[in-house]
C-alpha atoms as a PDB file:
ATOM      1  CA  UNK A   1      35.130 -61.326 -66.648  1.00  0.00           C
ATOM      2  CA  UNK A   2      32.578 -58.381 -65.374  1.00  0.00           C
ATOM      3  CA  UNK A   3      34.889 -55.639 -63.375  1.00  0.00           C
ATOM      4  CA  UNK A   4      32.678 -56.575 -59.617  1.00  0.00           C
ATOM      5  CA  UNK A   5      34.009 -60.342 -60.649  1.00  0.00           C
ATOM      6  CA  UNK A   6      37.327 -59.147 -60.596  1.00  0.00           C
ATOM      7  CA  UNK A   7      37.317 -56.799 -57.870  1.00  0.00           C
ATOM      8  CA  UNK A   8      35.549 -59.935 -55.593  1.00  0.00           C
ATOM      9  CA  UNK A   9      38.641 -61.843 -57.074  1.00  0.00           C
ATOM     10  CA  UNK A  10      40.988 -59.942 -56.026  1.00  0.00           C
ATOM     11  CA  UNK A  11      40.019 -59.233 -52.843  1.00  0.00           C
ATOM     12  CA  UNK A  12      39.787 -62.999 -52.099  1.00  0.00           C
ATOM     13  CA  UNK A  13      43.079 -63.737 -53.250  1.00  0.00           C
ATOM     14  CA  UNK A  14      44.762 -60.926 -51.230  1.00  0.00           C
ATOM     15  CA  UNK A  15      42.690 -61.978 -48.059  1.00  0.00           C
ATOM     16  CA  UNK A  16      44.321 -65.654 -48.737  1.00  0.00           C
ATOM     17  CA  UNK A  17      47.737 -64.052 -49.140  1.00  0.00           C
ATOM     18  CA  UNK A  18      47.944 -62.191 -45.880  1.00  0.00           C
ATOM     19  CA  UNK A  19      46.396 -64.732 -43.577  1.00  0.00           C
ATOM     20  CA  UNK A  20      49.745 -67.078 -44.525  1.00  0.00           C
ATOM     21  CA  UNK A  21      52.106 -64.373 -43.601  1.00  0.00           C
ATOM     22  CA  UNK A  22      52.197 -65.035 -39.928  1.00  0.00           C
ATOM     23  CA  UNK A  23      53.484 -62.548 -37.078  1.00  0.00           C
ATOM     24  CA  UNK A  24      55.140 -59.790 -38.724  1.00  0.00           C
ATOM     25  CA  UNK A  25      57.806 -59.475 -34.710  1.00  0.00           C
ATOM     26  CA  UNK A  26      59.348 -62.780 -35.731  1.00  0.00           C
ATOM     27  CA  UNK A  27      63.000 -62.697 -35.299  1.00  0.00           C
ATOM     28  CA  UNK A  28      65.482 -61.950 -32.453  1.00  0.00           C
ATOM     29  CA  UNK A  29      65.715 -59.028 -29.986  1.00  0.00           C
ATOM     30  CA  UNK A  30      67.941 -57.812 -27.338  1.00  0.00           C
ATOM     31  CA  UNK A  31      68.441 -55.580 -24.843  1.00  0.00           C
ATOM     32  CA  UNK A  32      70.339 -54.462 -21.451  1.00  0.00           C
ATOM     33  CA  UNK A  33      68.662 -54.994 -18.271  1.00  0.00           C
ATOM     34  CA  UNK A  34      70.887 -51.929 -16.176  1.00  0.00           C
ATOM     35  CA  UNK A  35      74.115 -50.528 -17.260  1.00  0.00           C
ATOM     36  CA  UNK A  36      75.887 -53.934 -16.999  1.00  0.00           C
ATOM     37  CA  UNK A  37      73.804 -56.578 -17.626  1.00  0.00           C
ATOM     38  CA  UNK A  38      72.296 -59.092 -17.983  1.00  0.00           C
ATOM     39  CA  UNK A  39      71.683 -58.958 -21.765  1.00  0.00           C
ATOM     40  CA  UNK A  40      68.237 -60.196 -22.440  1.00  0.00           C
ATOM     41  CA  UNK A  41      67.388 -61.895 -25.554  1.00  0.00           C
ATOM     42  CA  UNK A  42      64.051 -62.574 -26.917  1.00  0.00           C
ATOM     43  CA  UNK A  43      63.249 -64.688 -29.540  1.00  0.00           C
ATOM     44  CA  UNK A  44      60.050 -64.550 -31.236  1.00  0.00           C
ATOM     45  CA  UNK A  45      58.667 -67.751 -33.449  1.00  0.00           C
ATOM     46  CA  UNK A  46      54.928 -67.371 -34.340  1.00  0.00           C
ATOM     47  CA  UNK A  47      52.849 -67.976 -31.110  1.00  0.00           C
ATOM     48  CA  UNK A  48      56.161 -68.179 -28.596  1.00  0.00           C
ATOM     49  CA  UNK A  49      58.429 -65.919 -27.626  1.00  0.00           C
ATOM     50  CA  UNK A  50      61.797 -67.311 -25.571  1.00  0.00           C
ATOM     51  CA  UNK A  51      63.616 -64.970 -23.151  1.00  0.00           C
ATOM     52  CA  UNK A  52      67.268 -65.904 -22.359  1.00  0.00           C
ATOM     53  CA  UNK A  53      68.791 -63.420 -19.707  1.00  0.00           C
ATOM     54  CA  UNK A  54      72.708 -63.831 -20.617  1.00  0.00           C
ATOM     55  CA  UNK A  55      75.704 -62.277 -17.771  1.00  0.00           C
ATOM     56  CA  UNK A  56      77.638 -60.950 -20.603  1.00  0.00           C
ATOM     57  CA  UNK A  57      80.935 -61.156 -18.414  1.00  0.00           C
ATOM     58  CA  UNK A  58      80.917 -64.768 -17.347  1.00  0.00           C
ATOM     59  CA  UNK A  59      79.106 -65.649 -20.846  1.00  0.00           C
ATOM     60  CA  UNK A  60      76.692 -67.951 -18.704  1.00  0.00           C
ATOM     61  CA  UNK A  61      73.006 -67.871 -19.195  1.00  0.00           C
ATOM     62  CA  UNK A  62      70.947 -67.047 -16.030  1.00  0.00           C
ATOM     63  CA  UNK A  63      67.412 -67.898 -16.684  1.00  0.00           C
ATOM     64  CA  UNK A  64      65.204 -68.576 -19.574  1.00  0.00           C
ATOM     65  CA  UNK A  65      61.557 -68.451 -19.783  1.00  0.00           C
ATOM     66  CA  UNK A  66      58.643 -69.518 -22.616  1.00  0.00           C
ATOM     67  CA  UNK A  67      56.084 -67.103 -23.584  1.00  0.00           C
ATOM     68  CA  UNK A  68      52.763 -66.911 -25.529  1.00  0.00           C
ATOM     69  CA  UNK A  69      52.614 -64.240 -28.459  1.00  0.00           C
ATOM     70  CA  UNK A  70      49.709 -62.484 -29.816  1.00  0.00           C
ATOM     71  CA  UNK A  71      49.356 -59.658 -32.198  1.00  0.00           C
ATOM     72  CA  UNK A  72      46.412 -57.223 -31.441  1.00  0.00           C
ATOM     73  CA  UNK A  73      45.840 -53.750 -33.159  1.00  0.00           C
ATOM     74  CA  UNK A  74      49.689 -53.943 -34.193  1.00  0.00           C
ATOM     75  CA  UNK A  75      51.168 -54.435 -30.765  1.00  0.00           C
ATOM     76  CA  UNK A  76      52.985 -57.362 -29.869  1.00  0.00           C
ATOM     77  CA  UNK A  77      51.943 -59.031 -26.119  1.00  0.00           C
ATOM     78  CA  UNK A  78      53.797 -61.509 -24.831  1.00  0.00           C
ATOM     79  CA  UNK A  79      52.382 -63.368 -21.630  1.00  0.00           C
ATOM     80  CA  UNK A  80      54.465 -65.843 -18.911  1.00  0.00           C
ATOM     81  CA  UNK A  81      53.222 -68.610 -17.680  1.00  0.00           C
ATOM     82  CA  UNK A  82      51.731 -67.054 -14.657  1.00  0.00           C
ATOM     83  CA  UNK A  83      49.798 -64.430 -16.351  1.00  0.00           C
ATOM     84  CA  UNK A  84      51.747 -61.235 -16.594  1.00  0.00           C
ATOM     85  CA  UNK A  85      51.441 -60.063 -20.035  1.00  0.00           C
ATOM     86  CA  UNK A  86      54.248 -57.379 -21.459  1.00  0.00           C
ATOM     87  CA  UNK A  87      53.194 -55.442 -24.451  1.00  0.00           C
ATOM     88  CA  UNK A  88      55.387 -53.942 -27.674  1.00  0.00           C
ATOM     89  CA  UNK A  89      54.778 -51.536 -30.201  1.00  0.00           C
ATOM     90  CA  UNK A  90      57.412 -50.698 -33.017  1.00  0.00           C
ATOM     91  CA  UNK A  91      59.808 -48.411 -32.581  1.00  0.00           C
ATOM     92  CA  UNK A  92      60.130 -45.234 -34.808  1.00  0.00           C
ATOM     93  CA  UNK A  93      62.639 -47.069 -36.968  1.00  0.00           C
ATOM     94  CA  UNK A  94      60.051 -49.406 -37.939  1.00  0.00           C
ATOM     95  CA  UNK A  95      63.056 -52.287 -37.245  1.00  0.00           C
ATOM     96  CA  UNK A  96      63.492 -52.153 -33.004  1.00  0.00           C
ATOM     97  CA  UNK A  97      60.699 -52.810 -30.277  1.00  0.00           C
ATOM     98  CA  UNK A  98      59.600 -50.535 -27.389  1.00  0.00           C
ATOM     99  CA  UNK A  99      57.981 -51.993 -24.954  1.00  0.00           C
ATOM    100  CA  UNK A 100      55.504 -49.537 -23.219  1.00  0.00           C
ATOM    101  CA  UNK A 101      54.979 -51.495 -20.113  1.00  0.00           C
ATOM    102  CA  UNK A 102      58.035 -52.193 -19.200  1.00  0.00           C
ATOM    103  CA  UNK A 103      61.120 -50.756 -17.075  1.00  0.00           C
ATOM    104  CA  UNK A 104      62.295 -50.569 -13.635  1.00  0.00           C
ATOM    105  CA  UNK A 105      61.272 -53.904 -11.533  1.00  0.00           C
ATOM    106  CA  UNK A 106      59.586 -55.826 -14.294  1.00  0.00           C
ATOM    107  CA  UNK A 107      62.513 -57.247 -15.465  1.00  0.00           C
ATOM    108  CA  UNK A 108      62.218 -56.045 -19.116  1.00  0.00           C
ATOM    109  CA  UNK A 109      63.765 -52.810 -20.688  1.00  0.00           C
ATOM    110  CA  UNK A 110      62.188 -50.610 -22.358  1.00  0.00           C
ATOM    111  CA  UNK A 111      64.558 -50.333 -25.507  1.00  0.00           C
ATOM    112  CA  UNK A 112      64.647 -53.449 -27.603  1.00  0.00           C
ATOM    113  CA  UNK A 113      67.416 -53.726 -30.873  1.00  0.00           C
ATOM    114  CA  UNK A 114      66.625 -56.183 -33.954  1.00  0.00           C
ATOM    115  CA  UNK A 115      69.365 -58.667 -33.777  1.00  0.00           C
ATOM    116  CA  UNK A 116      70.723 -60.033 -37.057  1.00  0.00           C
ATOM    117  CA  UNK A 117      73.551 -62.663 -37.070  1.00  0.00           C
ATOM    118  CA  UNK A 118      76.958 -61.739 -38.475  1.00  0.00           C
ATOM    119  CA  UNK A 119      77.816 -63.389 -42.000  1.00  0.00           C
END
């Protein structure tokens, strides 16, 4: 097979490789809303994202609300059902999210951990 064969191979199969991989923020996240609470956690499952706000003291959930996902130039934006749209970047780690329009009255922190279940 002639080498611009190949290289037009390749680049097909690649292309068809990465289009199945889906949204790269898919798993859990959570964070403190204040010093005490509530605990926010925000799961992420290709096109929706689910935020649970938790009391962490009563163990009770509070409120939980659906969100569309999206993925443009690497960020992460979320949008509610009435339009607001919150947008995340990766943190320096690589692992965490930072939200950079978040923070004080929006209901969302700024700092957001990777969650992984206990074994």
């Amino acid at each position: 097979m002639p080498l611009k064969n190949m290289m037009w191979v390749g680049l097909v199969s690649s292309t068809v490789m990465l289009s199945g991989c889906g949204n790269n923020y898919n798993g859990v996240y959570r964070a403190m809303d204040g010093i005490i609470g509530p605990m926010i956690v925000l799961s992420i499952n290709g096109s929706e994202a689910k935020a649970t706000k938790i009391d962490p003291f009563r163990k009770l959930i509070l409120s939980e609300n659906t969100f569309s996902v999206k993925e443009k130039d690497g960020k992460l934006l979320i949008t509610n059902v009435k339009g607001k749209t919150f947008v995340f970047a990766r943190a320096l780690d690589e692992k965490n999210l930072d939200c950079l329009n978040c923070g004080l009255g929006t209901g969302f922190p700024n700092s957001w951990q990777y969650f992984t279940s206990p074994k």
